[in-house]
C-alpha atoms as a PDB file:
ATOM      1  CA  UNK A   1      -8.315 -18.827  -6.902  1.00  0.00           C
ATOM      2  CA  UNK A   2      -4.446 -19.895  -7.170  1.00  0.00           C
ATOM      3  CA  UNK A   3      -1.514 -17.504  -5.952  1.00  0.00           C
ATOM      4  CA  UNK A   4      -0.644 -17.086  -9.600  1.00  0.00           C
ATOM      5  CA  UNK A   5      -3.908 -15.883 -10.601  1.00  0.00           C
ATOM      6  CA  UNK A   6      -3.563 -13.240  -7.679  1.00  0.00           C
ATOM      7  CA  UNK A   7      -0.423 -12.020  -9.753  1.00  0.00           C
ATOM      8  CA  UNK A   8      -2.454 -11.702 -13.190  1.00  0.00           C
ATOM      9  CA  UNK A   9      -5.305  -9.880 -11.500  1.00  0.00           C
ATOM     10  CA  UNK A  10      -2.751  -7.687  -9.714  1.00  0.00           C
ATOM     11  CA  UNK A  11      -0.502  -7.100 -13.783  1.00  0.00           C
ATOM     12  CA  UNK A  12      -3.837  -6.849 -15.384  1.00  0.00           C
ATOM     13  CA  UNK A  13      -4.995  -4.326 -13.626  1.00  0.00           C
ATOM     14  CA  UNK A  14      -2.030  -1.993 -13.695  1.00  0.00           C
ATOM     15  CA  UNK A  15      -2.094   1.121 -15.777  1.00  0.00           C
ATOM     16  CA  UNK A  16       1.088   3.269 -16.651  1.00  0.00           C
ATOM     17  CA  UNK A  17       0.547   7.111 -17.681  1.00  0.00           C
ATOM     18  CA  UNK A  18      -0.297  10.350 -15.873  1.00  0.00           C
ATOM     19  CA  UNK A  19      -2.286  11.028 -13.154  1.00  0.00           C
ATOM     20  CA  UNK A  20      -2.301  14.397 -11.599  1.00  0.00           C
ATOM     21  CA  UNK A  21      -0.703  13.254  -7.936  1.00  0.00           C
ATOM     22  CA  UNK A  22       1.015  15.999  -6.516  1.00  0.00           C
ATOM     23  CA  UNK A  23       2.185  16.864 -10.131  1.00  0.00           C
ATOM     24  CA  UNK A  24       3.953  13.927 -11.090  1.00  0.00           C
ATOM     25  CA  UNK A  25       3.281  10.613 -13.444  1.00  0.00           C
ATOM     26  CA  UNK A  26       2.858   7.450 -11.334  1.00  0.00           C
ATOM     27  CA  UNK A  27       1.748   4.404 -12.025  1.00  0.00           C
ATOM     28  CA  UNK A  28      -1.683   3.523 -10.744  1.00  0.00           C
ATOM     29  CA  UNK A  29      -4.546   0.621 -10.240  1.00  0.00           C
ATOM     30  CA  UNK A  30      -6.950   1.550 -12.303  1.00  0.00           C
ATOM     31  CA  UNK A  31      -9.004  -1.485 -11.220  1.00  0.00           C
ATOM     32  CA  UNK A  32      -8.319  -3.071  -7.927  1.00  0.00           C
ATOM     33  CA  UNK A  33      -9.343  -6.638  -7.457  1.00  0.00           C
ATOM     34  CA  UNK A  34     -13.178  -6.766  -7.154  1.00  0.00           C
ATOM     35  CA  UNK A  35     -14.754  -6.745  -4.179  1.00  0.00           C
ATOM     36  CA  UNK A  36     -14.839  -9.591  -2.022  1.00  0.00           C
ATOM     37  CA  UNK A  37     -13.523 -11.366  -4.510  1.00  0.00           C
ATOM     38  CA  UNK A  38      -9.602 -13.261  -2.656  1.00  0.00           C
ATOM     39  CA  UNK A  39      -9.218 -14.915   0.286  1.00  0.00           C
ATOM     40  CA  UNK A  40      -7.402 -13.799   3.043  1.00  0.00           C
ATOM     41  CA  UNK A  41      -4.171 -14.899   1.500  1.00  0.00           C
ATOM     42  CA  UNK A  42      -4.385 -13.696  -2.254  1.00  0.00           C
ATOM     43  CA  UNK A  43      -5.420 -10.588  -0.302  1.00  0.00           C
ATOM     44  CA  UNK A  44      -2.583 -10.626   1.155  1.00  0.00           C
ATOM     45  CA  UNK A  45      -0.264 -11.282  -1.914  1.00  0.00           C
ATOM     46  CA  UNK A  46      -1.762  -8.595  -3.612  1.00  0.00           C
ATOM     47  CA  UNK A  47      -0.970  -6.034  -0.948  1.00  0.00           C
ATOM     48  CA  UNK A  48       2.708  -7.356  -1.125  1.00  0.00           C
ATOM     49  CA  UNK A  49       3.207  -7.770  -4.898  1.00  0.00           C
ATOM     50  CA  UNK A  50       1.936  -3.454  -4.578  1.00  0.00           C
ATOM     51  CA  UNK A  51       3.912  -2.073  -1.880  1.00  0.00           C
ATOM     52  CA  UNK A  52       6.860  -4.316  -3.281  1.00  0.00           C
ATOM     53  CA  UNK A  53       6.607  -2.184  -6.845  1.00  0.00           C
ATOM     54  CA  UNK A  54       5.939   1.664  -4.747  1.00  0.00           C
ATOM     55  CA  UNK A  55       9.264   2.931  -5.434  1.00  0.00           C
ATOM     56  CA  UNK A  56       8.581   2.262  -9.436  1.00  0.00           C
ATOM     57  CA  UNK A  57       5.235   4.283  -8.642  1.00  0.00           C
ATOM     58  CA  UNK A  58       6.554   7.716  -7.113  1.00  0.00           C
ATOM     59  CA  UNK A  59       8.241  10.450  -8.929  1.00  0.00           C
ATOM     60  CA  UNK A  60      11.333  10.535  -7.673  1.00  0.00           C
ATOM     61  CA  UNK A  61      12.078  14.092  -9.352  1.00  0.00           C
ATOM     62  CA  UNK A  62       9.235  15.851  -6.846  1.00  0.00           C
ATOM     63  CA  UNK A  63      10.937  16.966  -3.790  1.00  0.00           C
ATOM     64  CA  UNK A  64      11.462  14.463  -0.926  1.00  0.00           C
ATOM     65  CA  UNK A  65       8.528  15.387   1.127  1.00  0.00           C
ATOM     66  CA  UNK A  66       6.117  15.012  -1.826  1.00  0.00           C
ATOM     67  CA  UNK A  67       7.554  11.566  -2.750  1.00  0.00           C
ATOM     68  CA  UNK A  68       6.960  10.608   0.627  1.00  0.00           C
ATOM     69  CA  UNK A  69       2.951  11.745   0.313  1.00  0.00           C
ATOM     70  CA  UNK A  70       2.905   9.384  -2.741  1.00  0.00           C
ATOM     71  CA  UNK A  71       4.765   6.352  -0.908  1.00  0.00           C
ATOM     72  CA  UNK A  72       2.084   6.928   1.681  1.00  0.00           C
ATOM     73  CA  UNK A  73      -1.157   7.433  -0.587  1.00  0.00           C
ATOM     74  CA  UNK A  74      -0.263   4.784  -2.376  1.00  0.00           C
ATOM     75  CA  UNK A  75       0.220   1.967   0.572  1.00  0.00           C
ATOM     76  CA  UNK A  76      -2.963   3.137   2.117  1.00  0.00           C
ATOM     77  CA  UNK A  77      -4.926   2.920  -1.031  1.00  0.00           C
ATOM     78  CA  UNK A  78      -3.315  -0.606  -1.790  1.00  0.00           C
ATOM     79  CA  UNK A  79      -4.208  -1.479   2.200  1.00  0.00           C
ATOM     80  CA  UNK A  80      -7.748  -0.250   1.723  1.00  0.00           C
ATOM     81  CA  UNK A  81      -8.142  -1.791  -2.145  1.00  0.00           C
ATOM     82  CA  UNK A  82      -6.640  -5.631  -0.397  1.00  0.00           C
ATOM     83  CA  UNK A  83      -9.951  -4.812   2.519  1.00  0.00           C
ATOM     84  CA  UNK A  84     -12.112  -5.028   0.390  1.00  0.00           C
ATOM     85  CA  UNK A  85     -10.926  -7.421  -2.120  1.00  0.00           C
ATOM     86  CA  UNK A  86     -11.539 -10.014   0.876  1.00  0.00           C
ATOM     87  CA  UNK A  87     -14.204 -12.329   1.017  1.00  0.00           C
ATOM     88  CA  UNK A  88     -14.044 -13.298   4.968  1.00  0.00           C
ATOM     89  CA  UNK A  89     -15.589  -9.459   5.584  1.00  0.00           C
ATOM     90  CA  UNK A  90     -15.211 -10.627   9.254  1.00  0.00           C
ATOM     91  CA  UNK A  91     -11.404 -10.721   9.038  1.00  0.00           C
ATOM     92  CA  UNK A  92     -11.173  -7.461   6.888  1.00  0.00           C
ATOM     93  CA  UNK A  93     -13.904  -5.253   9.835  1.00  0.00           C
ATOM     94  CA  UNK A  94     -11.448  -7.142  12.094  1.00  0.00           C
ATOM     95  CA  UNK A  95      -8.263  -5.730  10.698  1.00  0.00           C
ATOM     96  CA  UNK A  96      -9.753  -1.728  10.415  1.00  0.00           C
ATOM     97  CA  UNK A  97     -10.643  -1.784  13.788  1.00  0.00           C
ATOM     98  CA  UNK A  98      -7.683  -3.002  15.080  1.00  0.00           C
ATOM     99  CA  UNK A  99      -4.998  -1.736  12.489  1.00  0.00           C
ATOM    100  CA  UNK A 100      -6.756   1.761  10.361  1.00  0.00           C
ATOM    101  CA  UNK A 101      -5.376   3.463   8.315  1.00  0.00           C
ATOM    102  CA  UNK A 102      -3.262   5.888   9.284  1.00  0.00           C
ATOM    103  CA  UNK A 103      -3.465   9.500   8.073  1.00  0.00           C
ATOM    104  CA  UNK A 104      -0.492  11.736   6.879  1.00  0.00           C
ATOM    105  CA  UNK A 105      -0.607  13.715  10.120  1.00  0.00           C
ATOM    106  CA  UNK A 106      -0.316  10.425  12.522  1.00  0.00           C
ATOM    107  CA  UNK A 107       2.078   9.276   9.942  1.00  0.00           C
ATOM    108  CA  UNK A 108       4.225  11.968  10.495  1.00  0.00           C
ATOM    109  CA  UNK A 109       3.607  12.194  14.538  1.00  0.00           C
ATOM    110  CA  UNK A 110       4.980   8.791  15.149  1.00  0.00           C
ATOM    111  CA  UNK A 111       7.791   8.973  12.924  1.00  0.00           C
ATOM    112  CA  UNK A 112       8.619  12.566  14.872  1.00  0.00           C
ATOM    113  CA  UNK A 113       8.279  10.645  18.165  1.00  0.00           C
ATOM    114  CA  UNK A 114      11.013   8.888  17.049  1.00  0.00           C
ATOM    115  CA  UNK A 115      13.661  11.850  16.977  1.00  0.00           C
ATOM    116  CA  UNK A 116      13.089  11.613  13.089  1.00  0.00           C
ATOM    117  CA  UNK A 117      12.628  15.274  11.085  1.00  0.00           C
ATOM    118  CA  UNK A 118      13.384  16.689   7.429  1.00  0.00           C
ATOM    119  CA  UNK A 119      14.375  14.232   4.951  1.00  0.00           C
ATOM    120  CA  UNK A 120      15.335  11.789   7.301  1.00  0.00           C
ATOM    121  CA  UNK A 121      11.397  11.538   8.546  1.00  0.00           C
ATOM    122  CA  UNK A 122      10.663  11.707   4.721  1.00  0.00           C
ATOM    123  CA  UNK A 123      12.648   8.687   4.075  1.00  0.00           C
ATOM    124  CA  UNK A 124      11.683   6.675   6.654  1.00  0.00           C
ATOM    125  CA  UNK A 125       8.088   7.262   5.331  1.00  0.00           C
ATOM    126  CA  UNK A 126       8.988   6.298   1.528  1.00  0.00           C
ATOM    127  CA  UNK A 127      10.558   2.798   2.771  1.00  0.00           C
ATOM    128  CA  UNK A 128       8.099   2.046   5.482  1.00  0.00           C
ATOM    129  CA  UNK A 129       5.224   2.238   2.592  1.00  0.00           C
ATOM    130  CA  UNK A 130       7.222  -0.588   0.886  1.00  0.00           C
ATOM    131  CA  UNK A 131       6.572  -3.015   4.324  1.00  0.00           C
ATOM    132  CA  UNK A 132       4.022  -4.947   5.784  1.00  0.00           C
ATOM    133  CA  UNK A 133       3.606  -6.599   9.272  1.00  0.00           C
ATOM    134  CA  UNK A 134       5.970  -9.818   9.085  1.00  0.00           C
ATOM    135  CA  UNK A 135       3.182 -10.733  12.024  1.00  0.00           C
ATOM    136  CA  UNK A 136       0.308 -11.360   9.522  1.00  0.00           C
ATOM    137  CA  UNK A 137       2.791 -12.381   6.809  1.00  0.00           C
ATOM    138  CA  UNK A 138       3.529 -15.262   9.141  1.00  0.00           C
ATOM    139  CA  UNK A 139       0.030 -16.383   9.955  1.00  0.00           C
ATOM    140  CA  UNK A 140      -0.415 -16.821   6.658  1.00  0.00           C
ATOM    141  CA  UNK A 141       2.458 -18.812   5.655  1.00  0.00           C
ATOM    142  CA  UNK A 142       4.234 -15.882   3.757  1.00  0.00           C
END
């Protein structure tokens, strides 16, 4: 599969209307790529082409904390949706041992370890969700 038929699976498969998450309208997959079904790299460009368009996806009228519970649903669903849209299973077992997903609680932990609180800890959240590791961007040539 080309990286421009990653981008059509990814547009294809977007739905806009509302979905009852934590009572706003975002926009959602409705059908993540199938699985097994990209290489490690159209994985990969999936995952990026999502957490590029998160801030389109939250409701940015919802208070701060609740947009950041979006940000964060939303990145791990994309991480766990790009898992199992990869055929090398090896890679993806590989890559929830040694990076899970993280849940809301840890999320908030680390950031807290870092001196961060209130809506600065909030923030921080929202724009993390929008990056990946430049580590495994690299090995694959992104």
């Amino acid at each position: 599969m080309r990286a421009a038929s990653v981008t059509n699976i990814a547009e294809r498969n977007l739905v806009r209307g509302p979905q009852n998450v934590t009572g706003g309208t975002i926009v959602s997959i409705s059908t993540p790529p199938p699985k097994g079904s990209l290489s490690s790299l159209e994985a990969r460009q999936w995952y990026l082409k999502q957490l590029a368009d998160i801030p389109n996806r939250i409701n940015k009228n919802l208070p701060l904390e609740q947009q950041a519970r979006q940000a964060f649903s939303l990145r791990n669903r994309y991480k766990i949706e790009a898992r199992k849209a990869m055929s090398d299973r090896r890679i993806a077992e590989a890559l929830n041992r040694t990076d899970p997903v993280l849940t809301w609680r840890k999320t908030m932990q680390k950031y807290e370890t870092n001196g961060l609180s209130g809506e600065s800890l909030y923030k921080a959240i929202i724009e993390s969700s929008q990056r990946s590791k430049g580590s495994v961007n690299a090995s694959l040539g992104l």
